[in-house]
C-alpha atoms as a PDB file:
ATOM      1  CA  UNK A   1     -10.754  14.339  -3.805  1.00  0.00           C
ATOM      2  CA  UNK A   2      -8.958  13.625  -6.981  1.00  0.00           C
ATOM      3  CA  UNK A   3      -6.708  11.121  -5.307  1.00  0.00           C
ATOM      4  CA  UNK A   4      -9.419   9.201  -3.856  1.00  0.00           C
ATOM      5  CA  UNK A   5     -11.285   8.690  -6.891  1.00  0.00           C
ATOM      6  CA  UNK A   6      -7.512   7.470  -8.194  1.00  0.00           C
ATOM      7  CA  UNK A   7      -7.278   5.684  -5.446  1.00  0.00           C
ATOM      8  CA  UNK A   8     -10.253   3.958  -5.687  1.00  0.00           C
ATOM      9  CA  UNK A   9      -9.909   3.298  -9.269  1.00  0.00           C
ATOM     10  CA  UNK A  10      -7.132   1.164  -7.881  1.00  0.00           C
ATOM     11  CA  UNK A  11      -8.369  -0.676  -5.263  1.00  0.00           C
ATOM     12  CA  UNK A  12     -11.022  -2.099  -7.701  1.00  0.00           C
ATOM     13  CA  UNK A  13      -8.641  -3.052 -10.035  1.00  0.00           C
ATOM     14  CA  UNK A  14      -6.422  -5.059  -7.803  1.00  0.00           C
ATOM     15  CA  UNK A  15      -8.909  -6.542  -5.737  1.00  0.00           C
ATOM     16  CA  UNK A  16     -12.563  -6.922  -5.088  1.00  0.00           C
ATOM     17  CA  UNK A  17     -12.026  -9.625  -2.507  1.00  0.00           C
ATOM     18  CA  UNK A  18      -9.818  -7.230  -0.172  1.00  0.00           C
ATOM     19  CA  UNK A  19     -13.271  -5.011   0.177  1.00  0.00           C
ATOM     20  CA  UNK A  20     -14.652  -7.853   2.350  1.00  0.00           C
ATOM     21  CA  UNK A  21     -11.650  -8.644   4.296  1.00  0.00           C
ATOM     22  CA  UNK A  22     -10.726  -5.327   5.817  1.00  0.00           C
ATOM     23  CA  UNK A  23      -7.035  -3.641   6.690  1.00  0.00           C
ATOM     24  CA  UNK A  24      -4.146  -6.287   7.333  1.00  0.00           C
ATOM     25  CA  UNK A  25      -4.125  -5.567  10.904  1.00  0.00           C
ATOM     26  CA  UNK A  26      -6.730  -6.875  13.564  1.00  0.00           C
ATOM     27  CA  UNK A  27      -9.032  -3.512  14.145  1.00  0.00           C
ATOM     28  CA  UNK A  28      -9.942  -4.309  17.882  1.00  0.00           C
ATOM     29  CA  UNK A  29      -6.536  -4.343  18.520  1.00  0.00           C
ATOM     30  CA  UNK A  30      -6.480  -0.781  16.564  1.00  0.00           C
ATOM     31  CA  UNK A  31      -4.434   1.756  19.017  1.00  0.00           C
ATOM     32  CA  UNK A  32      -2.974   4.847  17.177  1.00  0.00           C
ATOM     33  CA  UNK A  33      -5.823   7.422  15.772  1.00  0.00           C
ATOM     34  CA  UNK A  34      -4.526   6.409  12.272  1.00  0.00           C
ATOM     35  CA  UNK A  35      -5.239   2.631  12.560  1.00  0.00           C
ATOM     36  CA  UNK A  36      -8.664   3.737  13.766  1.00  0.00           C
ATOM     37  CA  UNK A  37      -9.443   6.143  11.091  1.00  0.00           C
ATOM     38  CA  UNK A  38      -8.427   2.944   8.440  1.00  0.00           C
ATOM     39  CA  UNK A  39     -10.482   0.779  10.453  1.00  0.00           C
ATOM     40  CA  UNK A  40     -13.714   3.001  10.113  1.00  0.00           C
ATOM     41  CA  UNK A  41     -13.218   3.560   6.627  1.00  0.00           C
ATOM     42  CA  UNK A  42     -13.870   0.962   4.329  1.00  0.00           C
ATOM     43  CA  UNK A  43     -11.713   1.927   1.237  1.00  0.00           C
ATOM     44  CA  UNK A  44      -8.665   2.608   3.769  1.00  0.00           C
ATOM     45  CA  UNK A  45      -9.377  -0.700   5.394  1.00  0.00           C
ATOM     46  CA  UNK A  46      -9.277  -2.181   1.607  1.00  0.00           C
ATOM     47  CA  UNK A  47      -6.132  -0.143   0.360  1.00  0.00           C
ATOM     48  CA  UNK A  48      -4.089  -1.640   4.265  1.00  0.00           C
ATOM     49  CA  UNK A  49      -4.981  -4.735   2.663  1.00  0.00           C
ATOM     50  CA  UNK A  50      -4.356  -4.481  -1.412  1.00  0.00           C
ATOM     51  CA  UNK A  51      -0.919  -2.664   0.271  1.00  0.00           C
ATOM     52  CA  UNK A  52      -0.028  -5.242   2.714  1.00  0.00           C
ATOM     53  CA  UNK A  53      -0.695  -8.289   0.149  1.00  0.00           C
ATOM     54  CA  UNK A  54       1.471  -6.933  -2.543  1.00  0.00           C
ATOM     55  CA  UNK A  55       4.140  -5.865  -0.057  1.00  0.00           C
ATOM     56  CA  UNK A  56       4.239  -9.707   0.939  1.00  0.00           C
ATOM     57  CA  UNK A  57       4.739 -10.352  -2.868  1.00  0.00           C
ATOM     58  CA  UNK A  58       7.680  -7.936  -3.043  1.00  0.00           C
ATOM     59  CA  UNK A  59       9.205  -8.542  -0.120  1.00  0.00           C
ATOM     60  CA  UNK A  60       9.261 -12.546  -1.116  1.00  0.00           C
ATOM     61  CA  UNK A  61      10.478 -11.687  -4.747  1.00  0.00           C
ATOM     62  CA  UNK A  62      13.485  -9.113  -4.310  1.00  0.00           C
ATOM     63  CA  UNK A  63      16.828  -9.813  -3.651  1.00  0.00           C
ATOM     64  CA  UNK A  64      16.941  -6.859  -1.701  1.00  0.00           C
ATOM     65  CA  UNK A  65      14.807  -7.771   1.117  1.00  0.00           C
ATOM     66  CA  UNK A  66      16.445  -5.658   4.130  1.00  0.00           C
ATOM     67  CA  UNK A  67      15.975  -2.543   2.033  1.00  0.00           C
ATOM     68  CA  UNK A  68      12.218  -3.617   1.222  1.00  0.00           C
ATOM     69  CA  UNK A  69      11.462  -3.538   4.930  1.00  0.00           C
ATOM     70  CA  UNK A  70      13.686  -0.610   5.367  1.00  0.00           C
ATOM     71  CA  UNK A  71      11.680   1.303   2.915  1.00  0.00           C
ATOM     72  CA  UNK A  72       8.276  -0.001   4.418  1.00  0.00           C
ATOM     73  CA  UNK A  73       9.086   1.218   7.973  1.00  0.00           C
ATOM     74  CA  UNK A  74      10.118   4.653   6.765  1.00  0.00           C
ATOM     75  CA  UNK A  75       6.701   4.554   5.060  1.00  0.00           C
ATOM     76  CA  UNK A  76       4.700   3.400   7.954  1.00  0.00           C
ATOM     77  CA  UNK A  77       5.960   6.523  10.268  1.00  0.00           C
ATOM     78  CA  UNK A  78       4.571   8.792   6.968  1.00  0.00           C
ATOM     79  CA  UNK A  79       1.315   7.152   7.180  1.00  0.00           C
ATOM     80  CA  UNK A  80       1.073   7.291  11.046  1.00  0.00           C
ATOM     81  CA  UNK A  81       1.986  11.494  10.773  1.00  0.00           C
ATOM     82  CA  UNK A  82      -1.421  11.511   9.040  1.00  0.00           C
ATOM     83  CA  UNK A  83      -4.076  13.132  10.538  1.00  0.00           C
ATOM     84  CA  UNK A  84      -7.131  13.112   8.139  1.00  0.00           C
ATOM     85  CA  UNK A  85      -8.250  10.611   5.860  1.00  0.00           C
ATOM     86  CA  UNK A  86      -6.989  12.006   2.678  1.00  0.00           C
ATOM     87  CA  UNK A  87      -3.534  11.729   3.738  1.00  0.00           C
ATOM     88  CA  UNK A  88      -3.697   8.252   4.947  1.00  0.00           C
ATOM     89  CA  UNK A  89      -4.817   7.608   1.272  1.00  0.00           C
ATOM     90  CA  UNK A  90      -2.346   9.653  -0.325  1.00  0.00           C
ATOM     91  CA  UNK A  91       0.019   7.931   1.884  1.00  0.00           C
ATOM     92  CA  UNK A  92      -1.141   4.623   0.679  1.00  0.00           C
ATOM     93  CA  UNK A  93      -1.656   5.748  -2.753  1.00  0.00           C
ATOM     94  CA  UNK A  94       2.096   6.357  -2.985  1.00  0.00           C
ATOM     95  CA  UNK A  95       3.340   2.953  -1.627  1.00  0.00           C
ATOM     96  CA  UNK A  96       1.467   1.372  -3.611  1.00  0.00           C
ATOM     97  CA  UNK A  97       2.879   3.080  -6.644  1.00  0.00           C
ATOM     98  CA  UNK A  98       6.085   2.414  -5.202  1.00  0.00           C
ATOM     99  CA  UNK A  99       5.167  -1.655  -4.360  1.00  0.00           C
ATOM    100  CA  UNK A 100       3.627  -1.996  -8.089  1.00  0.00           C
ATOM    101  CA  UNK A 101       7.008  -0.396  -9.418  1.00  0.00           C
ATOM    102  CA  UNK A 102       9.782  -3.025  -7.580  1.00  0.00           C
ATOM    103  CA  UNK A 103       6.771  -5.887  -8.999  1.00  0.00           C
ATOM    104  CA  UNK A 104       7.495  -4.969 -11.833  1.00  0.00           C
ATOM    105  CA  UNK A 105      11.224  -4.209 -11.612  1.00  0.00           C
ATOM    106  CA  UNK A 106      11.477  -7.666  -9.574  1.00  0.00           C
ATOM    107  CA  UNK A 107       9.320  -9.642 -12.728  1.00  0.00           C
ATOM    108  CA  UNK A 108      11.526  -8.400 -15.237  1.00  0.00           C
ATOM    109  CA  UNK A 109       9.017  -6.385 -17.241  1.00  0.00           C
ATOM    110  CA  UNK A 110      10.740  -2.921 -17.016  1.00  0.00           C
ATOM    111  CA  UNK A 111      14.184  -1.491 -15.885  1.00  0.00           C
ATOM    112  CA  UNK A 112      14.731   0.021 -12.440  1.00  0.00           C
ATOM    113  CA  UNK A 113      14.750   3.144 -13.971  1.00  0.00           C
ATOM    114  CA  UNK A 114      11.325   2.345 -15.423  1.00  0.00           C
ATOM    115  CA  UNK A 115      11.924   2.135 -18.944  1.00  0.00           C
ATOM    116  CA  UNK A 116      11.236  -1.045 -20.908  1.00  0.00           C
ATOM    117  CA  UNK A 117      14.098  -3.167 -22.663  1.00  0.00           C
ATOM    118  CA  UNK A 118      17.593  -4.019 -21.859  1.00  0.00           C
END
């Protein structure tokens, strides 16, 4: 419960437009249980597409892009092991921790490492 509330704390922070537009991915051509559970759940569907628009931003800014898609693959089978809702959202709660930490690596404001300075 605690991670939704996080989680949701989130999603309203980054975006109130993604709340209208759904997951990333085209729900009638949904096919694993996971993609249906997002699909029928309306802050999932939001937090596929807060997750999906900064991975595009990442993904575009690093130098590193191989190992950005690398990492997002090995994330996707996490989130498809899922079988309730609160994992899927712990799931995406995580990458998106993870995305938001190379945005800011990638921008300059903090160190790999996470601390701030040179």
């Amino acid at each position: 419960m605690k991670t939704r509330i996080v989680f949701a704390t989130l999603l309203v922070a980054s975006s109130t437009a993604a709340f209208a537009d759904g997951p990333a991915f085209n729900c009638a051509k949904a096919s694993s249980q996971v993609e249906k559970m997002i699909c029928a759940d309306p802050t999932l569907s939001a937090a596929d597409s807060v997750n999906a628009d900064l991975y595009r931003e990442v993904l575009q800014a690093s130098d590193s892009q191989n190992q950005v898609k690398q990492q997002q693959r090995q994330w996707l089978r996490t989130r498809n092991a899922c079988q309730t809702v609160d994992c899927i959202a712990k799931a995406y709660d995580t990458r998106y921790n993870q995305l938001q930490h190379e945005r800011l690596v990638n921008s300059g404001a903090v160190n790999s490492d996470g601390s701030i300075g040179h």
